[in-house]
C-alpha atoms as a PDB file:
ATOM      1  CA  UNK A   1       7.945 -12.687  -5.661  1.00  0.00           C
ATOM      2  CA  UNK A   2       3.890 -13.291  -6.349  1.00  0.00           C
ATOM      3  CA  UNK A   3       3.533  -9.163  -5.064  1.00  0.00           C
ATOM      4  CA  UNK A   4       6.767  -8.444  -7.186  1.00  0.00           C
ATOM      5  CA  UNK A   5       5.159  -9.617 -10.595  1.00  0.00           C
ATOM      6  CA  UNK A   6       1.286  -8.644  -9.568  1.00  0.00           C
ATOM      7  CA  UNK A   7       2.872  -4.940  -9.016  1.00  0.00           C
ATOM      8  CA  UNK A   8       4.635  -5.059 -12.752  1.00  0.00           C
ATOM      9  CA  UNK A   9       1.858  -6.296 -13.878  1.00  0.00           C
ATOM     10  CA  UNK A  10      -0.173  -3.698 -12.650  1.00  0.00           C
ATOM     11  CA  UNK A  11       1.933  -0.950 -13.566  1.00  0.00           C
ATOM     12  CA  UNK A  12       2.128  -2.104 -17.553  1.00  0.00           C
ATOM     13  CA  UNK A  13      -1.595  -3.261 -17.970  1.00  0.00           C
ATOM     14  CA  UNK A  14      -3.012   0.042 -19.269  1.00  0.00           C
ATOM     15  CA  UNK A  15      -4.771  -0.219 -22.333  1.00  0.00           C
ATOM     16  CA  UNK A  16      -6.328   2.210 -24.292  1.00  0.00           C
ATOM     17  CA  UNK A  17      -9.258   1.215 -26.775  1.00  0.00           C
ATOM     18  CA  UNK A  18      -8.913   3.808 -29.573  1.00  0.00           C
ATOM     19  CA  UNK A  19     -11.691   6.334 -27.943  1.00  0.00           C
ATOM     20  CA  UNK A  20      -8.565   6.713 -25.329  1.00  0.00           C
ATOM     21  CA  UNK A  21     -10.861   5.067 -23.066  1.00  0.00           C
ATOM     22  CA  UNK A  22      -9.128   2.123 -20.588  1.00  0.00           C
ATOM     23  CA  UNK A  23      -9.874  -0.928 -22.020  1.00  0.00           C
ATOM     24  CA  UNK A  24     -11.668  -3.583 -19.586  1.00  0.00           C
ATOM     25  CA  UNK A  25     -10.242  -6.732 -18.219  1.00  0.00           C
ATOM     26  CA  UNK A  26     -10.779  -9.947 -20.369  1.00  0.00           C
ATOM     27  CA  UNK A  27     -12.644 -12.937 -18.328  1.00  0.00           C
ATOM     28  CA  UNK A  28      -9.375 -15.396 -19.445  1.00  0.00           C
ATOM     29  CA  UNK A  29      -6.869 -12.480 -17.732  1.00  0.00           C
ATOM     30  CA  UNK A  30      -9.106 -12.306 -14.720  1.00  0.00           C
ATOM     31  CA  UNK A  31      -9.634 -16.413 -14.457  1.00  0.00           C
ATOM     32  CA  UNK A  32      -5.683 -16.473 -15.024  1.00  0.00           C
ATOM     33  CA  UNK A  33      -5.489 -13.860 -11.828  1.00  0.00           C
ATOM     34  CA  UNK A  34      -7.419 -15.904 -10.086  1.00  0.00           C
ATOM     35  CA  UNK A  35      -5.874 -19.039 -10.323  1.00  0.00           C
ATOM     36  CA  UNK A  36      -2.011 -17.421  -9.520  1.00  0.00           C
ATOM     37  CA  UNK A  37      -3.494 -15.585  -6.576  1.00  0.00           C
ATOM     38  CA  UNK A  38      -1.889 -17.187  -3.434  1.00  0.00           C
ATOM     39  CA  UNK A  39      -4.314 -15.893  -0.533  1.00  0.00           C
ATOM     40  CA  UNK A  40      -6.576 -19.075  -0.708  1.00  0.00           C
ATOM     41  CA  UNK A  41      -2.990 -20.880   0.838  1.00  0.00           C
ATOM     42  CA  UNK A  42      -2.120 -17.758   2.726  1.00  0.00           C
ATOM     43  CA  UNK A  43      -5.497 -18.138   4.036  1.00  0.00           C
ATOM     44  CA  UNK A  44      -5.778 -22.043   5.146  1.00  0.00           C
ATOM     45  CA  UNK A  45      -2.355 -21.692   6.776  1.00  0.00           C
ATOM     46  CA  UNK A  46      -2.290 -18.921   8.579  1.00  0.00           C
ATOM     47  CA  UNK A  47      -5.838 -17.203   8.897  1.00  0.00           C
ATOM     48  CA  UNK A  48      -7.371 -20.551  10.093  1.00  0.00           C
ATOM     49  CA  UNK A  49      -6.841 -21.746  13.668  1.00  0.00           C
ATOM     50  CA  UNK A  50      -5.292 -24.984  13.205  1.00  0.00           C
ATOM     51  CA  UNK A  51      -8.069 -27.484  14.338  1.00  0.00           C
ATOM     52  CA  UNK A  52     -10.484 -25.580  11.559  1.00  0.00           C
ATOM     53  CA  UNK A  53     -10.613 -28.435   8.547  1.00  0.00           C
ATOM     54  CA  UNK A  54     -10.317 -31.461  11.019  1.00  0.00           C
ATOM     55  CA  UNK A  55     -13.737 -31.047  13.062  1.00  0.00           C
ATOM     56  CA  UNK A  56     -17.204 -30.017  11.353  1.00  0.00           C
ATOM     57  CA  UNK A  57     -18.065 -28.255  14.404  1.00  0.00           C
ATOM     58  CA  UNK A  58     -15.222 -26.019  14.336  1.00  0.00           C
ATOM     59  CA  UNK A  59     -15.184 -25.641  10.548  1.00  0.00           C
ATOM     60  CA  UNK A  60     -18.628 -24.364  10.489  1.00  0.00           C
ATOM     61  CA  UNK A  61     -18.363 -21.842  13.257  1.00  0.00           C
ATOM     62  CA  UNK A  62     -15.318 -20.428  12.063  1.00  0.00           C
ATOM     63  CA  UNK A  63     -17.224 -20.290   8.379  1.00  0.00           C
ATOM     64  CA  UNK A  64     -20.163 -18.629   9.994  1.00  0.00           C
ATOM     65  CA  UNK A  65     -17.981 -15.722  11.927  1.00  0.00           C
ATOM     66  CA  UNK A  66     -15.285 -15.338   8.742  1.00  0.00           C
ATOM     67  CA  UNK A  67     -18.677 -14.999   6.852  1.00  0.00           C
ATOM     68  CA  UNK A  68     -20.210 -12.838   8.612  1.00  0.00           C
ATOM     69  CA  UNK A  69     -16.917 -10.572   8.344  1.00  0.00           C
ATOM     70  CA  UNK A  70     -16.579 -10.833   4.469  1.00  0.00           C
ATOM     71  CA  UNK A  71     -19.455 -10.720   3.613  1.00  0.00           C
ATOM     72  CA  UNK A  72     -20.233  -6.750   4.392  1.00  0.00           C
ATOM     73  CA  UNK A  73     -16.343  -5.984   3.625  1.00  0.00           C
ATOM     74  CA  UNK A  74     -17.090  -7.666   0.018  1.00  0.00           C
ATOM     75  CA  UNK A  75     -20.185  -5.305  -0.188  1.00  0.00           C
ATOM     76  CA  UNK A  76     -18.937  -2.251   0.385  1.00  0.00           C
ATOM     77  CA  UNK A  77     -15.707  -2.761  -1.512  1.00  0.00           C
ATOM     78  CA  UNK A  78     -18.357  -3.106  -4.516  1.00  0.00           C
ATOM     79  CA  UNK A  79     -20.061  -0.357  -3.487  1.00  0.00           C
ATOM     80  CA  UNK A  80     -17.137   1.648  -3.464  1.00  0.00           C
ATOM     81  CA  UNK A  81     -16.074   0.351  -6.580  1.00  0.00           C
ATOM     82  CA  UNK A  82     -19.139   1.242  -8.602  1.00  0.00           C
ATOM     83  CA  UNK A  83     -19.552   4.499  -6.792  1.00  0.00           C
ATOM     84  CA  UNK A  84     -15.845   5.852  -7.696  1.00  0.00           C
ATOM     85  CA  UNK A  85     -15.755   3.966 -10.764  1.00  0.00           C
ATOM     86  CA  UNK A  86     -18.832   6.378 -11.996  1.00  0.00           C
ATOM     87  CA  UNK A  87     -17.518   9.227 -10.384  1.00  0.00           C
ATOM     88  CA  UNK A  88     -14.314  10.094 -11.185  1.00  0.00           C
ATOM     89  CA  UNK A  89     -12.524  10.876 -14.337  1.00  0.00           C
ATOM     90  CA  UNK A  90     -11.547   8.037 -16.525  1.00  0.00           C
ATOM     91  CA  UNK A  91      -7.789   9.524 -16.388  1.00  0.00           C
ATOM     92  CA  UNK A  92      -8.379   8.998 -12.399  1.00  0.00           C
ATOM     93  CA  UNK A  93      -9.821   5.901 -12.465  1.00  0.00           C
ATOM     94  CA  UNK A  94      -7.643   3.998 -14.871  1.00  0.00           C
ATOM     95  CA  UNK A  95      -4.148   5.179 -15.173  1.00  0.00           C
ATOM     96  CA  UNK A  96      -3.680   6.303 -12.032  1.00  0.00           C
ATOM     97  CA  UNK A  97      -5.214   4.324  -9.860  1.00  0.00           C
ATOM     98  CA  UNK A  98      -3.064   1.305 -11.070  1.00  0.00           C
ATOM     99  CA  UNK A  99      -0.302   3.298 -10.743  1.00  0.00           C
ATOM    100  CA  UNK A 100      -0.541   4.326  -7.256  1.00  0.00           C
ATOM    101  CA  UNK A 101      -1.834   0.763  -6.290  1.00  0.00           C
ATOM    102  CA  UNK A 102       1.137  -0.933  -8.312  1.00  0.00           C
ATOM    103  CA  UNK A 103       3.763   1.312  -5.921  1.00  0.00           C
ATOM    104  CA  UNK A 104       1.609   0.078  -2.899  1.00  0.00           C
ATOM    105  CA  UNK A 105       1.967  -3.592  -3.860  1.00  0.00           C
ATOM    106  CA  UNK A 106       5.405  -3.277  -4.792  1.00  0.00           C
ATOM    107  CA  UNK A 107       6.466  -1.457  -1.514  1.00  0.00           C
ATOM    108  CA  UNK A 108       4.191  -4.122   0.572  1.00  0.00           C
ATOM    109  CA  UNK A 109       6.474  -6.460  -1.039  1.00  0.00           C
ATOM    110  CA  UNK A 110       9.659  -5.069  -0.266  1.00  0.00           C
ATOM    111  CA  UNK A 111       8.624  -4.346   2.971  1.00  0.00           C
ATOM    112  CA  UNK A 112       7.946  -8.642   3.482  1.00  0.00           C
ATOM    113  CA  UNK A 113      11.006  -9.674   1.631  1.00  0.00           C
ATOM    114  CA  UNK A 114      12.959  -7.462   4.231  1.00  0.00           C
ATOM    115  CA  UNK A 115      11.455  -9.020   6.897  1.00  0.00           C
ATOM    116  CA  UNK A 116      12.174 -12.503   5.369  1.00  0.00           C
ATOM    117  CA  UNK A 117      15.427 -11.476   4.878  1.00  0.00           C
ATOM    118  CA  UNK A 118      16.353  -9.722   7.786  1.00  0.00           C
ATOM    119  CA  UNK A 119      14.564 -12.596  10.150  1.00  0.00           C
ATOM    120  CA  UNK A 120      16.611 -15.319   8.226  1.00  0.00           C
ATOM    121  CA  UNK A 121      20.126 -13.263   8.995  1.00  0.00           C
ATOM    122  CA  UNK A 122      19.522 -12.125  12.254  1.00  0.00           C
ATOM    123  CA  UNK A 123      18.405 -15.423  13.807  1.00  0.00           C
END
């Protein structure tokens, strides 16, 4: 339901300043974001192996290898970010974009709640 609303929310949050410019993301909206999003659970549950928060040993040597994964996925997401965010047109990079990204999410979600479904009446 989390993808549901994130895709709605998505698709409705264009704003326009009055140059007709999209208007940026307030720090509240994005701490608010941050706070709803559910991968920190997805990720402690499932990502983890399950002996990861019990030992220090295996805690930090899962950290170091998960770290040494994000850390130049984070980067280059950036990089990308800033690079297409200066390149294209603001038409592109606004509307659009969170257009095509809200139909992703909201496809990704009915994709899961098919499999929920479908594994909960089949079995």
């Amino acid at each position: 339901m989390f993808l549901f609303y994130i895709s709605l929310k998505l698709w409705f949050s264009i704003h326009q300043d009055p140059d007709g410019k999209p208007s940026p993301i307030s720090v509240s909206a994005l701490f608010l974001a941050t706070l709803n999003n559910p991968k920190g659970l997805f990720f402690a549950t499932l990502i983890a192996p399950a002996g990861t928060f019990l030992h220090v040993e295996s805690y930090l040597s899962f950290m170091t290898v998960f770290s040494l994964v994000v850390l130049p996925v984070g980067m280059t997401w950036v990089a990308l970010g800033a690079i297409f965010g200066r390149k294209l047109p603001s038409i592109i990079a606004g509307n659009r974009v969170n257009r095509l990204v809200s139909l992703v999410i909201g496809l990704f979600a009915i994709i899961a709640l098919y499999n929920v479904a479908a594994t909960t009446i089949f079995t």
